[in-house]
C-alpha atoms as a PDB file:
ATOM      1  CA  UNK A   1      17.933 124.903 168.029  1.00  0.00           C
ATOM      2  CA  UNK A   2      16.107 127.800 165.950  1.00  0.00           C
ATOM      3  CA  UNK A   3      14.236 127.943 162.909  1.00  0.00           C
ATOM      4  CA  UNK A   4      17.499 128.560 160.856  1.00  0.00           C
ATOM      5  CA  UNK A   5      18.614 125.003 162.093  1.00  0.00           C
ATOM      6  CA  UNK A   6      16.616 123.572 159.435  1.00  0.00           C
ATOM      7  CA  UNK A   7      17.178 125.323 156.308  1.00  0.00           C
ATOM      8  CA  UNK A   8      18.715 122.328 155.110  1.00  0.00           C
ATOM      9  CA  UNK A   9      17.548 118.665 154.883  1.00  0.00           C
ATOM     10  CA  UNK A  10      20.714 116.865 153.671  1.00  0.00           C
ATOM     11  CA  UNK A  11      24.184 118.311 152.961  1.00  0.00           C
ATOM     12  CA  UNK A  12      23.672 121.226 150.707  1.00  0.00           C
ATOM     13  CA  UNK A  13      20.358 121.117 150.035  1.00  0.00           C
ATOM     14  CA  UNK A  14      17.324 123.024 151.385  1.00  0.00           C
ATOM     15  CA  UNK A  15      14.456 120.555 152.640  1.00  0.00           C
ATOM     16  CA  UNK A  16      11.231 120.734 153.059  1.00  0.00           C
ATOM     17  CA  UNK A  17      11.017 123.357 155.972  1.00  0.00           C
ATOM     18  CA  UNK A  18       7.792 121.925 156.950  1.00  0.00           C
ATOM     19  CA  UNK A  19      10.081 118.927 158.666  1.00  0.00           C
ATOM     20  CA  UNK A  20      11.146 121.643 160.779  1.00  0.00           C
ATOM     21  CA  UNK A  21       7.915 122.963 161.610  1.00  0.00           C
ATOM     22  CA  UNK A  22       6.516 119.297 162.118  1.00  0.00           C
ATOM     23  CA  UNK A  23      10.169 118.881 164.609  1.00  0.00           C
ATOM     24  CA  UNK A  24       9.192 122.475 166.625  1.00  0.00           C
ATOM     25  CA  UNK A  25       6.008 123.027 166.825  1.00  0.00           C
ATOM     26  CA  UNK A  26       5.447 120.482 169.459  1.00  0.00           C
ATOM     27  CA  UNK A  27       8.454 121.786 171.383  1.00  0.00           C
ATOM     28  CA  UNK A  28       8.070 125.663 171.858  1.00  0.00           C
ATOM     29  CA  UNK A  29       4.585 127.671 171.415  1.00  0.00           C
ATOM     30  CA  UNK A  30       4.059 131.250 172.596  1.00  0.00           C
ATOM     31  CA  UNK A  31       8.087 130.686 173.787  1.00  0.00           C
ATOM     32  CA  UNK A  32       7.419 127.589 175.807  1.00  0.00           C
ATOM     33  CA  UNK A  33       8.092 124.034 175.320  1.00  0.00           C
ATOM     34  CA  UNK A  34       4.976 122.057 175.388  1.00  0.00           C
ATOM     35  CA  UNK A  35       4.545 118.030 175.127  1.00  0.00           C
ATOM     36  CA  UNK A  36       2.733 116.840 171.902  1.00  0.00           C
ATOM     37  CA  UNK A  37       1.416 113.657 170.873  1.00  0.00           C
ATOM     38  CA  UNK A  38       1.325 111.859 167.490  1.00  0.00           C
ATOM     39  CA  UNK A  39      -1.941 112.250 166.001  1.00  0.00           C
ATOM     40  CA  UNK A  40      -2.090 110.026 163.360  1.00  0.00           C
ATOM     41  CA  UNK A  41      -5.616 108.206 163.454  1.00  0.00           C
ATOM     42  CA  UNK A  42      -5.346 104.822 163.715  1.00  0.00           C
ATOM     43  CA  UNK A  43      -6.126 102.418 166.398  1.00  0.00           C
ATOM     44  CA  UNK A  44      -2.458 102.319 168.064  1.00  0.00           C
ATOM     45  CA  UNK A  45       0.434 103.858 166.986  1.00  0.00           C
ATOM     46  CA  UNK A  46       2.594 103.057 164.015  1.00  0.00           C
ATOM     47  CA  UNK A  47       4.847 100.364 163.600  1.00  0.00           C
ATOM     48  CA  UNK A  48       7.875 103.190 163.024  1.00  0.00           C
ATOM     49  CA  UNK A  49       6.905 104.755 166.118  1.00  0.00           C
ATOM     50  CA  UNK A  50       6.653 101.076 167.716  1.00  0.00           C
ATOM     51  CA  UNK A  51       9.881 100.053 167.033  1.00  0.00           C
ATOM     52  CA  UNK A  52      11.248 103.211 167.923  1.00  0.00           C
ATOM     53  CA  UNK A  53      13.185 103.599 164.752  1.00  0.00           C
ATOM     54  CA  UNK A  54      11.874 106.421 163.166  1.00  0.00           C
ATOM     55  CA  UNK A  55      14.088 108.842 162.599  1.00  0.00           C
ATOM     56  CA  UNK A  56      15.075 111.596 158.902  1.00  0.00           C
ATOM     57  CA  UNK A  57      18.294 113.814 158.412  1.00  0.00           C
ATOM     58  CA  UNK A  58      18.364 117.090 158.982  1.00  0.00           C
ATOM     59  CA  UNK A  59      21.159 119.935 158.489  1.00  0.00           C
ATOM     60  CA  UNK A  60      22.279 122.702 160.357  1.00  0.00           C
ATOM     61  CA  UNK A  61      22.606 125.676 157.821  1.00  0.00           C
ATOM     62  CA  UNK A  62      25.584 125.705 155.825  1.00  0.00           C
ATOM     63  CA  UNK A  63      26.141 128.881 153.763  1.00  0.00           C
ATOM     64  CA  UNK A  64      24.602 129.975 150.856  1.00  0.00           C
ATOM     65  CA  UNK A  65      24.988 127.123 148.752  1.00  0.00           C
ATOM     66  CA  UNK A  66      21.310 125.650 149.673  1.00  0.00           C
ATOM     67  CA  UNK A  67      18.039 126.899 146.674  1.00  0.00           C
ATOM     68  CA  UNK A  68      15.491 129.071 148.161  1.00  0.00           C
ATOM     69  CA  UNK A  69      12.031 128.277 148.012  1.00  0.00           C
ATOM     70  CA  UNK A  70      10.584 131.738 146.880  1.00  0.00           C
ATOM     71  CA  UNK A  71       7.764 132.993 144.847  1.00  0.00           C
ATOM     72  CA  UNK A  72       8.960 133.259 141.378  1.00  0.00           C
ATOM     73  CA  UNK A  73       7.858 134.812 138.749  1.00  0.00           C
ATOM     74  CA  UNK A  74       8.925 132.257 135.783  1.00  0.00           C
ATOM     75  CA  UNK A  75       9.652 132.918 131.969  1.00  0.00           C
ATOM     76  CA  UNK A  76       9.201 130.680 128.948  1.00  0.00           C
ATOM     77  CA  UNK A  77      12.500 128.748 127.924  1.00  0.00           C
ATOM     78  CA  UNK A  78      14.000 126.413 126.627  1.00  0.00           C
ATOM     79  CA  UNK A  79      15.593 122.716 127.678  1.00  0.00           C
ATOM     80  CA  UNK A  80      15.999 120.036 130.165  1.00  0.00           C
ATOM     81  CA  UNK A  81      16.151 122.419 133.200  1.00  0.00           C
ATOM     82  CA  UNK A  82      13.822 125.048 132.512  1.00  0.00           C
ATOM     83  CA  UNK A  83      10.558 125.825 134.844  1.00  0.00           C
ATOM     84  CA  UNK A  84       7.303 125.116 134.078  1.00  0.00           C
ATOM     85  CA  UNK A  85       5.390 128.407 132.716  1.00  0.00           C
ATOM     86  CA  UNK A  86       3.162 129.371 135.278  1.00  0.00           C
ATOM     87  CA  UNK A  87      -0.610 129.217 135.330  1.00  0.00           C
ATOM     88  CA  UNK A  88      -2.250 132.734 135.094  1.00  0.00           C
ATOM     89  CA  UNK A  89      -3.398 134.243 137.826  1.00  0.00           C
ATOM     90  CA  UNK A  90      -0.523 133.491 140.995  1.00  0.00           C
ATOM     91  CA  UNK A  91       3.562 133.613 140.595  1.00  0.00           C
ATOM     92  CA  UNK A  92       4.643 130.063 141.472  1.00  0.00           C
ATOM     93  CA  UNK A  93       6.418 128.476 144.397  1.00  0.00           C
ATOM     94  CA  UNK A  94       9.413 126.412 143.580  1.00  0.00           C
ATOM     95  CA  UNK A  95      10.094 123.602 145.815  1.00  0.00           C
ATOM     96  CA  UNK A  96      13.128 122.003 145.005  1.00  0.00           C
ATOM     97  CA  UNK A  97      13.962 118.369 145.104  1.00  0.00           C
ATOM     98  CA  UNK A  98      15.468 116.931 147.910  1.00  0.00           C
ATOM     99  CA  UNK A  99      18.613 115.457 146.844  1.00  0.00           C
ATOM    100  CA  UNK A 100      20.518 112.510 148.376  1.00  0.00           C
ATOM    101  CA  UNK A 101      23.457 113.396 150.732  1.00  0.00           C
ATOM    102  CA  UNK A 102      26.888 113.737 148.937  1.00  0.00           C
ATOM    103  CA  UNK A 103      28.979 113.326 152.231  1.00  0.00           C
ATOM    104  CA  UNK A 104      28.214 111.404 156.020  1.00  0.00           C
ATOM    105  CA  UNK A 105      27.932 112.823 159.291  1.00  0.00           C
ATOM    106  CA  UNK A 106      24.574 114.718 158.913  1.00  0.00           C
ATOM    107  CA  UNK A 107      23.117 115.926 162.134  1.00  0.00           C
ATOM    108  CA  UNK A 108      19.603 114.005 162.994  1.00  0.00           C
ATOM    109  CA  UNK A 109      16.318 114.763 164.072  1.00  0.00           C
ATOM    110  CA  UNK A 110      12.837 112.778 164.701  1.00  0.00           C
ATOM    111  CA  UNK A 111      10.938 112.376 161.520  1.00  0.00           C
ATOM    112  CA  UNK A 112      10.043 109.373 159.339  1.00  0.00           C
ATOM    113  CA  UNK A 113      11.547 108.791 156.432  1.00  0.00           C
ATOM    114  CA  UNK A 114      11.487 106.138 152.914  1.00  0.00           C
ATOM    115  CA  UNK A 115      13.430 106.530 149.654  1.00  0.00           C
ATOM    116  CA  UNK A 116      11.502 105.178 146.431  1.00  0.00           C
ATOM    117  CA  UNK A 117      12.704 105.944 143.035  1.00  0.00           C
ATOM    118  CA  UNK A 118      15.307 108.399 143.900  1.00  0.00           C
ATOM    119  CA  UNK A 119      12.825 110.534 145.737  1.00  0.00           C
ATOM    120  CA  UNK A 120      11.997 111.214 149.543  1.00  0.00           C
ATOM    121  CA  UNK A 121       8.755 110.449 150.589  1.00  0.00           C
ATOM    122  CA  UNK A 122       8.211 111.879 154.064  1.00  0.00           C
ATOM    123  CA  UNK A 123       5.252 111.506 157.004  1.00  0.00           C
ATOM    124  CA  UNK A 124       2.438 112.987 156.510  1.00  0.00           C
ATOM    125  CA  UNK A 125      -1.018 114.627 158.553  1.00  0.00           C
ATOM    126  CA  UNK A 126      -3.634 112.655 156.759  1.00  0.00           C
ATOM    127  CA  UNK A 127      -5.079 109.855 158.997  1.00  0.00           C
ATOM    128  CA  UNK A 128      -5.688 106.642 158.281  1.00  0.00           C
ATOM    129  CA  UNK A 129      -7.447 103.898 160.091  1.00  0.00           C
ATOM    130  CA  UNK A 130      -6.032 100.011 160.065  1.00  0.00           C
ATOM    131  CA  UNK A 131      -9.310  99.013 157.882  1.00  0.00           C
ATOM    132  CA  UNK A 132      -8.995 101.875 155.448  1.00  0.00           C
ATOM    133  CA  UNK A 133      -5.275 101.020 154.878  1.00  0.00           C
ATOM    134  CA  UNK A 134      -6.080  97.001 154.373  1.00  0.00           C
ATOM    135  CA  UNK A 135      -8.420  98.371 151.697  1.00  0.00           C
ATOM    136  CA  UNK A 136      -6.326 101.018 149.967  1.00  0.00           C
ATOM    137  CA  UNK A 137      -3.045  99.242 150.260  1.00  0.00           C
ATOM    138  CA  UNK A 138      -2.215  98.480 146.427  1.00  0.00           C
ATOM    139  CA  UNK A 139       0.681  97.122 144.383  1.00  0.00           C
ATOM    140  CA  UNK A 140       4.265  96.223 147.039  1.00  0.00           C
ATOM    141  CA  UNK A 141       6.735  97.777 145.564  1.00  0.00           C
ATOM    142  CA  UNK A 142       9.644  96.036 148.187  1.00  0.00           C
ATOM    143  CA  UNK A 143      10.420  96.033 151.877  1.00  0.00           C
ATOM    144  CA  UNK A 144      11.844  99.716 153.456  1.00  0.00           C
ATOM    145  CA  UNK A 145      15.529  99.119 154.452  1.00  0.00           C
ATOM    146  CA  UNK A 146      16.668 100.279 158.035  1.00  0.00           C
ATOM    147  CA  UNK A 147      20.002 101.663 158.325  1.00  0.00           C
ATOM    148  CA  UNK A 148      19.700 105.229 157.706  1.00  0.00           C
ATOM    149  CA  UNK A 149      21.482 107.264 160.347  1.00  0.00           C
ATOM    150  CA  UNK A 150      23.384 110.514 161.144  1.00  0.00           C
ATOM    151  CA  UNK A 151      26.278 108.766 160.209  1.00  0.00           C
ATOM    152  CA  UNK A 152      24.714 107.565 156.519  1.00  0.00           C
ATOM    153  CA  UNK A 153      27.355 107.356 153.585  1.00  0.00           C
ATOM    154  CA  UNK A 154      25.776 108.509 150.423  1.00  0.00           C
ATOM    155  CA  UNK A 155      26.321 104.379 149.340  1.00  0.00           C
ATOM    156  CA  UNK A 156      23.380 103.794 152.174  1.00  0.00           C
ATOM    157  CA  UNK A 157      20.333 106.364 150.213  1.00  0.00           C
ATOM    158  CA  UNK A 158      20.173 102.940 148.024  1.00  0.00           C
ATOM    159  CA  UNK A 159      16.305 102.285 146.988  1.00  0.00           C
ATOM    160  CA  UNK A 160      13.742 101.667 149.570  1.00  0.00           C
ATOM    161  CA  UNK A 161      16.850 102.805 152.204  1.00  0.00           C
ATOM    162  CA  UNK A 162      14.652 104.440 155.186  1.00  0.00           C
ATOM    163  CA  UNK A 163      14.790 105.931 158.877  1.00  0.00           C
ATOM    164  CA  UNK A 164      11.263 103.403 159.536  1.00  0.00           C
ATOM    165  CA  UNK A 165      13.034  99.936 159.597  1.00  0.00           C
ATOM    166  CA  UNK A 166      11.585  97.065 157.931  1.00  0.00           C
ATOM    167  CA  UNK A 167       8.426  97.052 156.421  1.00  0.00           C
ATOM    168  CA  UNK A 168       6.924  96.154 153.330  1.00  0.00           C
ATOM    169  CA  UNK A 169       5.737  99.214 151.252  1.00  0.00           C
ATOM    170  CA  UNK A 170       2.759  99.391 148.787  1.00  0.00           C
ATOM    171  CA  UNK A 171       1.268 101.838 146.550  1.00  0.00           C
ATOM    172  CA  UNK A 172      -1.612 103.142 147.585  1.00  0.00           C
ATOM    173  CA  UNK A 173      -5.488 102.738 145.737  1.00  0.00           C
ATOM    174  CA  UNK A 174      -6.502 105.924 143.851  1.00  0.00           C
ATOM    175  CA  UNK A 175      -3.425 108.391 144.571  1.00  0.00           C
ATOM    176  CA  UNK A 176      -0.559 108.890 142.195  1.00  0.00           C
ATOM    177  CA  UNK A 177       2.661 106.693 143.235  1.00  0.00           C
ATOM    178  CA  UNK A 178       4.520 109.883 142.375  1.00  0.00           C
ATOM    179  CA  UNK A 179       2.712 111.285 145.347  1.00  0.00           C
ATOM    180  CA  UNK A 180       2.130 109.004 147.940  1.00  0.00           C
ATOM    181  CA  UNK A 181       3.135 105.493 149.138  1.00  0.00           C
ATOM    182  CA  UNK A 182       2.353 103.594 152.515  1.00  0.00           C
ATOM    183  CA  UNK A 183       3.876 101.774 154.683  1.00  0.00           C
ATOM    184  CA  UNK A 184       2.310  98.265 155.922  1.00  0.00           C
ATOM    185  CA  UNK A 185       2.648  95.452 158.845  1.00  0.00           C
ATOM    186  CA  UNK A 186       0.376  93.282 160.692  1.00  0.00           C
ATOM    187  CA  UNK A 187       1.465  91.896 163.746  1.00  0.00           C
ATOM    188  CA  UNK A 188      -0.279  89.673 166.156  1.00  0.00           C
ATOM    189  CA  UNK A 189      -3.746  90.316 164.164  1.00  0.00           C
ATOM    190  CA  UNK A 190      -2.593  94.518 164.396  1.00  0.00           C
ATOM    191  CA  UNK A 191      -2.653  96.225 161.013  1.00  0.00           C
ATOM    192  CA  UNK A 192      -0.066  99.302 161.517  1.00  0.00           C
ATOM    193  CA  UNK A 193       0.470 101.748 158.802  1.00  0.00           C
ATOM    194  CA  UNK A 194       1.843 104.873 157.603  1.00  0.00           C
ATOM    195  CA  UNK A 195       1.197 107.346 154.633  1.00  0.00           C
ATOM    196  CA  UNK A 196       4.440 109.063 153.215  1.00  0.00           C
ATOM    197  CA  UNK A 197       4.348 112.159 150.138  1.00  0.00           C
ATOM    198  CA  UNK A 198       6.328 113.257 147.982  1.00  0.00           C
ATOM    199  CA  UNK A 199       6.089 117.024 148.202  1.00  0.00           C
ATOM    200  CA  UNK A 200       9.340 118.260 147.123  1.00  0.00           C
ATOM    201  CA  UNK A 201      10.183 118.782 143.275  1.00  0.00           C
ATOM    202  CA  UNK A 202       7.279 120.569 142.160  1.00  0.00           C
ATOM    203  CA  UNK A 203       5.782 124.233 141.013  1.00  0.00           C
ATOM    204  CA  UNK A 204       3.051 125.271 142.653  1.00  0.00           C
ATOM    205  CA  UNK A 205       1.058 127.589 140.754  1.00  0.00           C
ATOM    206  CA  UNK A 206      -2.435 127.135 142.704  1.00  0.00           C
ATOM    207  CA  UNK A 207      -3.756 125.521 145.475  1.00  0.00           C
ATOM    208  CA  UNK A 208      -4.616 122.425 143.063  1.00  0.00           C
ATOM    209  CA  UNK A 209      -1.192 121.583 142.022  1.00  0.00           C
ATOM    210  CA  UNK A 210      -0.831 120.258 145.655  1.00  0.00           C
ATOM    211  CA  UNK A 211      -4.363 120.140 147.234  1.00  0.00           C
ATOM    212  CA  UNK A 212      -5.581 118.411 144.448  1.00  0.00           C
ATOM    213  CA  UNK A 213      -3.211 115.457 144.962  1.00  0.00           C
ATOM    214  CA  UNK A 214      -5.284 114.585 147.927  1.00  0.00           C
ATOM    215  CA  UNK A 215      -8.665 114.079 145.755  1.00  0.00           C
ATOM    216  CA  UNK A 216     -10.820 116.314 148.275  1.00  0.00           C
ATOM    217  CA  UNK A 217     -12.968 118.139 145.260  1.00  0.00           C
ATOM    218  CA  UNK A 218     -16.758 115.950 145.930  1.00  0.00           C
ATOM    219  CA  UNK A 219     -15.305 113.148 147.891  1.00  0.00           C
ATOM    220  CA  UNK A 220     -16.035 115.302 151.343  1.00  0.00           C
ATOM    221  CA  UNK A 221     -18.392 112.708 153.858  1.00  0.00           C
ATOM    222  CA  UNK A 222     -17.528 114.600 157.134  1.00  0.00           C
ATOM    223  CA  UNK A 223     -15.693 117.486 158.647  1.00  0.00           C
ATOM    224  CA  UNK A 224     -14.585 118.390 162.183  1.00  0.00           C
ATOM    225  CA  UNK A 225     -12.393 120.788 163.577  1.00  0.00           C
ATOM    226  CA  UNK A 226     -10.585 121.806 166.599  1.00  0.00           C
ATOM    227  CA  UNK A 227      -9.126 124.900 167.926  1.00  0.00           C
ATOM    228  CA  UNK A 228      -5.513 125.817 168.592  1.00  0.00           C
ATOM    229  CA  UNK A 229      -5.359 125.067 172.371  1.00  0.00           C
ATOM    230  CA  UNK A 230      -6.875 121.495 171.636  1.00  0.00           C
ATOM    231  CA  UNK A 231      -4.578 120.532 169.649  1.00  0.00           C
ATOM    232  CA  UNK A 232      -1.642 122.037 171.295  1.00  0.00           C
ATOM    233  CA  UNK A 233      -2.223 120.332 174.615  1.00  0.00           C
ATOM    234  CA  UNK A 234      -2.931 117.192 172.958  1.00  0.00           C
ATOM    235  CA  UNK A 235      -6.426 117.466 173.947  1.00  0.00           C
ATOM    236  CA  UNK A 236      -8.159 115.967 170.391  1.00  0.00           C
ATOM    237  CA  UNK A 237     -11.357 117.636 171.548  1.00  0.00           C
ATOM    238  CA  UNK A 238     -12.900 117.626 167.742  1.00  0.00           C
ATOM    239  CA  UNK A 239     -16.088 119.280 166.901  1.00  0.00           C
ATOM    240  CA  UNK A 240     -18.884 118.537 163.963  1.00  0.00           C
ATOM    241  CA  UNK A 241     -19.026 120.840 161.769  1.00  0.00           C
ATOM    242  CA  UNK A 242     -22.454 121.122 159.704  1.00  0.00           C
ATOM    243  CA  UNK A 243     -21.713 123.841 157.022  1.00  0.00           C
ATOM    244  CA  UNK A 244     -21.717 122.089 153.772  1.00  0.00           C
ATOM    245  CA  UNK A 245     -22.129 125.326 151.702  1.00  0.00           C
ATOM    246  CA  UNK A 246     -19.471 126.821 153.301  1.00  0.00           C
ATOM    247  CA  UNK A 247     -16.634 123.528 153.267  1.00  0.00           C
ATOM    248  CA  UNK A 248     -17.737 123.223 149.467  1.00  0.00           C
ATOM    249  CA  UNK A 249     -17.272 126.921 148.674  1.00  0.00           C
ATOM    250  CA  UNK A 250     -13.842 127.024 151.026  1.00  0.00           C
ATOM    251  CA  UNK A 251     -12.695 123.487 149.079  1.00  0.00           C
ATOM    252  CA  UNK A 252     -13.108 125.807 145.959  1.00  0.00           C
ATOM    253  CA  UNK A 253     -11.355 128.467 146.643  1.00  0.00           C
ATOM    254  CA  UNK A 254      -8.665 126.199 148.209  1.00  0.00           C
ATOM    255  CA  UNK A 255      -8.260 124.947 144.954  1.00  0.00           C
ATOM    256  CA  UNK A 256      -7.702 128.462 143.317  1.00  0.00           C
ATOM    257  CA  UNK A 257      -5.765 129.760 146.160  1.00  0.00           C
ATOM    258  CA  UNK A 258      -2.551 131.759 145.806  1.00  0.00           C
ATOM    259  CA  UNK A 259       0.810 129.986 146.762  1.00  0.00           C
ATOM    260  CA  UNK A 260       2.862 131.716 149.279  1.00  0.00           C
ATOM    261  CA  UNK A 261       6.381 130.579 150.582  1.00  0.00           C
ATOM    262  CA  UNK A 262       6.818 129.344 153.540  1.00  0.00           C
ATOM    263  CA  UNK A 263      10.078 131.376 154.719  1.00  0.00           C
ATOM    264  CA  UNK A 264       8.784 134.872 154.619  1.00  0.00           C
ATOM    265  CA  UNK A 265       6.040 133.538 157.133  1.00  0.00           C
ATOM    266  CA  UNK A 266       7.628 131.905 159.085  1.00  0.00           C
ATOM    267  CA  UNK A 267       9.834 134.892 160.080  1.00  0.00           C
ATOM    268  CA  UNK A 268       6.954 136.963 160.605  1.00  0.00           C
ATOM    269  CA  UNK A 269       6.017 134.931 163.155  1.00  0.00           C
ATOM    270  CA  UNK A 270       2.974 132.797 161.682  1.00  0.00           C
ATOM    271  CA  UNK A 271       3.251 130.165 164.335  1.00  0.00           C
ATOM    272  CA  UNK A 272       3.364 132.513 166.933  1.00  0.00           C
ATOM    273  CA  UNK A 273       0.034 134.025 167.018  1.00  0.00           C
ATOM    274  CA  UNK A 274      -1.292 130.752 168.764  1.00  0.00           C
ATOM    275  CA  UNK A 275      -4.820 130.655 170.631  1.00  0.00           C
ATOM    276  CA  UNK A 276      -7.675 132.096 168.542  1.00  0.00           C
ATOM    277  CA  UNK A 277      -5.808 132.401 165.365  1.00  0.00           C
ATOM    278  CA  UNK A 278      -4.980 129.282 164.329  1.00  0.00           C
ATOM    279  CA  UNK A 279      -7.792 126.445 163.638  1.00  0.00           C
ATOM    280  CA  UNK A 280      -7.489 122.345 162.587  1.00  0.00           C
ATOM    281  CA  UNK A 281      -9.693 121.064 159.736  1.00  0.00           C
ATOM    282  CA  UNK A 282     -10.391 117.514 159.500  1.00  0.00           C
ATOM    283  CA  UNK A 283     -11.659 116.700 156.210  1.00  0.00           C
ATOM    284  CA  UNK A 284     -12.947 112.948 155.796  1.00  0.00           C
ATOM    285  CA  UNK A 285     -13.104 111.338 152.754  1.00  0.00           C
ATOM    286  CA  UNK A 286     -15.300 108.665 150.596  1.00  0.00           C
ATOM    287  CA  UNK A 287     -12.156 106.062 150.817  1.00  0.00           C
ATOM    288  CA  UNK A 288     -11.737 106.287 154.741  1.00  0.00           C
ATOM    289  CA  UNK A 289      -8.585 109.049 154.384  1.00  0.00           C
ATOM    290  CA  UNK A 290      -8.997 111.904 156.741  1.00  0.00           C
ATOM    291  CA  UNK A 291      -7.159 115.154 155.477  1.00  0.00           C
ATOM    292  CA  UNK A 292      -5.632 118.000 158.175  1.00  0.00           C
ATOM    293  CA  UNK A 293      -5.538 120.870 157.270  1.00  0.00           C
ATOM    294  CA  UNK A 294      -4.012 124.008 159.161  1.00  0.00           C
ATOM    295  CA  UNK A 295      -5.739 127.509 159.063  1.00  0.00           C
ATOM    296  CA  UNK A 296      -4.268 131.003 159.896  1.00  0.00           C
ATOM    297  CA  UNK A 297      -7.349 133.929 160.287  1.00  0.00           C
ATOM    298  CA  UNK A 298      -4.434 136.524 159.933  1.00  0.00           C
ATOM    299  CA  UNK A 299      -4.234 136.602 155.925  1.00  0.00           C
ATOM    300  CA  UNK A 300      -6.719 133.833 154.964  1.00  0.00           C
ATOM    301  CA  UNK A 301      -3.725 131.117 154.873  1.00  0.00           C
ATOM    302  CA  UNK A 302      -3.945 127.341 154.922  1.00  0.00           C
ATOM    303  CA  UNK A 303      -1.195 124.696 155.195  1.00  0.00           C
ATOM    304  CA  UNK A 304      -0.771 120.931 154.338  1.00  0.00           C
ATOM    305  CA  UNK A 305       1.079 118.704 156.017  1.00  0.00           C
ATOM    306  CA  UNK A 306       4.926 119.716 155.439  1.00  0.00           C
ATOM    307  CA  UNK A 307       5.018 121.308 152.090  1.00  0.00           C
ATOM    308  CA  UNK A 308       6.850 124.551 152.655  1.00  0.00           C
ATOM    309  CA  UNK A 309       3.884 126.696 151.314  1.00  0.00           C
ATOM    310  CA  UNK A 310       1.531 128.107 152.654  1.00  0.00           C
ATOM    311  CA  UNK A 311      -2.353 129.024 150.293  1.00  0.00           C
ATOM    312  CA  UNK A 312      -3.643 132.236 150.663  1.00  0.00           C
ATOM    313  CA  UNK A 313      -7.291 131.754 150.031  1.00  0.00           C
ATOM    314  CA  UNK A 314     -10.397 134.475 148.744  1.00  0.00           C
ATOM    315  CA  UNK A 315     -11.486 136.181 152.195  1.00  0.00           C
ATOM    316  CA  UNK A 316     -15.351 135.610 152.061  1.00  0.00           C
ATOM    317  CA  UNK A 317     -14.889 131.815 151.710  1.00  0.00           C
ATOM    318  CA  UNK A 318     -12.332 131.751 154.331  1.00  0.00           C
ATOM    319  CA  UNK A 319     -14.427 134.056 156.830  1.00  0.00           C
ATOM    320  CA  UNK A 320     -17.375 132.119 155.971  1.00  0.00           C
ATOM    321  CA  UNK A 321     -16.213 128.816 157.257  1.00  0.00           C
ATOM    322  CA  UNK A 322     -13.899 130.333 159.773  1.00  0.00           C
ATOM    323  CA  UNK A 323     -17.135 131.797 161.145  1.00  0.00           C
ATOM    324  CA  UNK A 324     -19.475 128.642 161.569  1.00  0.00           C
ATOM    325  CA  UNK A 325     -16.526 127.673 163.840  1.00  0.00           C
ATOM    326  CA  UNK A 326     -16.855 130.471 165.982  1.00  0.00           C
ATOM    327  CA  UNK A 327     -20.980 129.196 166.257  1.00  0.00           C
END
C-alpha cells in the first residue's frame, strides 16, 4: 500500500494524511520495513492497545471528489461558508473536516479512533503518564462506544461511536474540549489512558493556530531529544538537552512559523532522508504533558503529531537548537 492509499479517511473525504504517515512510517524507512513500537509514555500500554481493539477507517483513493489540503491564499467574503481571512505574513493551510462516512464497507487500518460532537478526535504523540492523567482528567462527557468497523453503516458514527471500545471519556484540565479529550480506565489499581485531538477543520495561518493549542509558550520544565535511528529502531535512547536560550527562542519562532502542506512534502520525499536529518523533540510541560515534536534540517520544518502540515520555521533559531544537538 503507497502513500496515495491514504488520501482519503472515510468515503469521499480527504483525512488527515498524518494517519497515514503515523500507519507507514513504522513499516518502510529508507525502502525497508522496520518494526516500531508505541511510544506513548505511560507506565504500560493503553487500554485500546490492551484490548486489542483499536482500530480507524481509512480509504483507498477514490477520484477526484476528495478537498485538497493546499496553501491558499484566501479572500474576504461573505456567509456561512466562507474562509477565515488570513493573518498577515503566511498564506494559510486549509484542513478540512473529516466528515462521517455516507456509505459501509470502508477499507481499515490500525489507528485509534473517538467521535464527540460530530467531530473525530484521533491519537495523538504527546505523552502522558497514569498520575498526570488522574490529575488532568476533567468533566466525563460519556463512555466511547465499540463497534466501529470496516463494515460501519453511517447509522453506527452515532456520538461517542469509536474504534477504542469501552471507556469512559473526560475532558481534559486546561486544553480546549474543541481540541483535545482523553480517554480513561483503571483496572486492577492500573490507570490507562489516552489523549485524542481534534486537528481537522481548521486554517492554519501560523504555527500558533495549532502549536499554541498545546500551551508550550513558558510552561517548558524539561527537554530531551533523540535522533532518527533511535527512534526508528525503537531504541528510546533520549538525551538532556540544556539550551534554554535556544528552546525559548525556537518555541518563538515555532509560534510564528510558516504553514506548509503536507502533500507537496511528502512527495518530495521528506520522510525519506532518514539518519542525520530528521531529529525528536520532547518538550515537557508544567502539568506533566510531554509534547513530540518532529524536526526536518532540510528546510527548517517541524511536525505535530498527525496534522497534515508541516511549520517552516526562521533558520537561525532552527540551526541554533538543531546545533546544541549535534554537541
Amino acid at each position: 500500500m503507497n502513500r496515495n492509499d491514504y488520501n482519503q479517511l472515510i468515503d469521499q473525504i480527504e483525512p488527515d494524511q498524518g494517519l497515514e504517515e503515523r500507519l507507514m512510517n513504522g513499516m518502510k524507512q529508507n525502502g525497508r520495513q522496520t518494526p516500531r513500537r508505541n511510544r506513548m509514555g505511560m507506565a504500560g500500554v493503553s487500554a485500546a492497545v490492551m484490548l486489542g481493539v483499536v482500530l480507524v477507517i481509512s480509504l483507498m483513493l477514490n477520484g477526484e471528489d476528495a478537498p485538497v489540503v493546499s496553501n491558499t491564499p484566501v479572500t474576504p467574503g461573505t456567509g456561512e461558508n466562507t474562509t477565515p481571512i488570513a493573518k498577515v505574513g503566511h498564506d494559510p493551510v486549509i484542513i478540512p473536516k473529516i466528515e462521517l462516512p455516507r456509505e459501509s464497507g470502508v477499507k481499515a487500518d490500525m489507528i485509534g479512533l473517538v467521535v464527540y460532537q460530530g467531530n473525530i478526535y484521533t491519537q495523538t504523540s504527546t505523552r502522558i503518564s497514569p498520575e498526570t492523567a488522574k490529575q488532568l482528567r476533567g468533566d466525563k462527557l460519556g463512555r466511547s462506544q465499540s463497534g466501529i468497523t470496516e463494515w460501519s453503516s453511517p447509522d453506527d458514527y452515532t456520538e461517542l461511536a469509536s474504534t477504542i471500545g469501552e471507556m469512559d471519556i473526560y475532558s481534559v484540565k486546561g486544553y480546549d474540549l474543541d481540541f483535545r479529550i482523553m480517554s480513561y480506565v483503571e483496572h486492577d489499581g492500573e490507570i490507562y489512558a489516552e489523549l485524542y485531538e481534534h486537528l481537522n477543520g481548521i486554517t492554519v495561518t501560523k504555527g500558533e493556530d495549532l502549536i499554541g493549542k498545546l500551551n508550550l509558550r513558558d510552561r517548558m520544565t524539561s527537554v530531551k531529544w533523540q535522533d532518527f535511528d533511535s527512534w526508528n529502531m525503537g531504541e528510546n535512547k533520549l538525551h538532556d538537552f540544556s539550551g534554554e536560550s535556544e528552546v525559548q527562542a525556537f518555541v518563538e519562532a515555532l509560534y510564528e512559523a510558516k504553514p506548509i502542506a503536507a502533500d507537496p512534502l511528502f512527495e518530495q520525499g521528506i520522510y525519506e532522508t532518514g539518519s542525520g536529518e530528521q531529529k525528536f523533540l520532547y518538550i515537557k510541560l508544567q502539568d506533566g504533558t510531554e509534547v513530540q515534536l518532529r524536526l526536518f534540517r532540510d528546510g527548517e520544518y517541524v511536525r505535530y503529531a498527525n496534522a497534515p502540515v508541516f511549520f517552516q520555521l526562521d533558520a537561525e533559531a532552527f540551526t541554533a537548537l538543531w546545533e546544541r544537538m549535534e554537541e
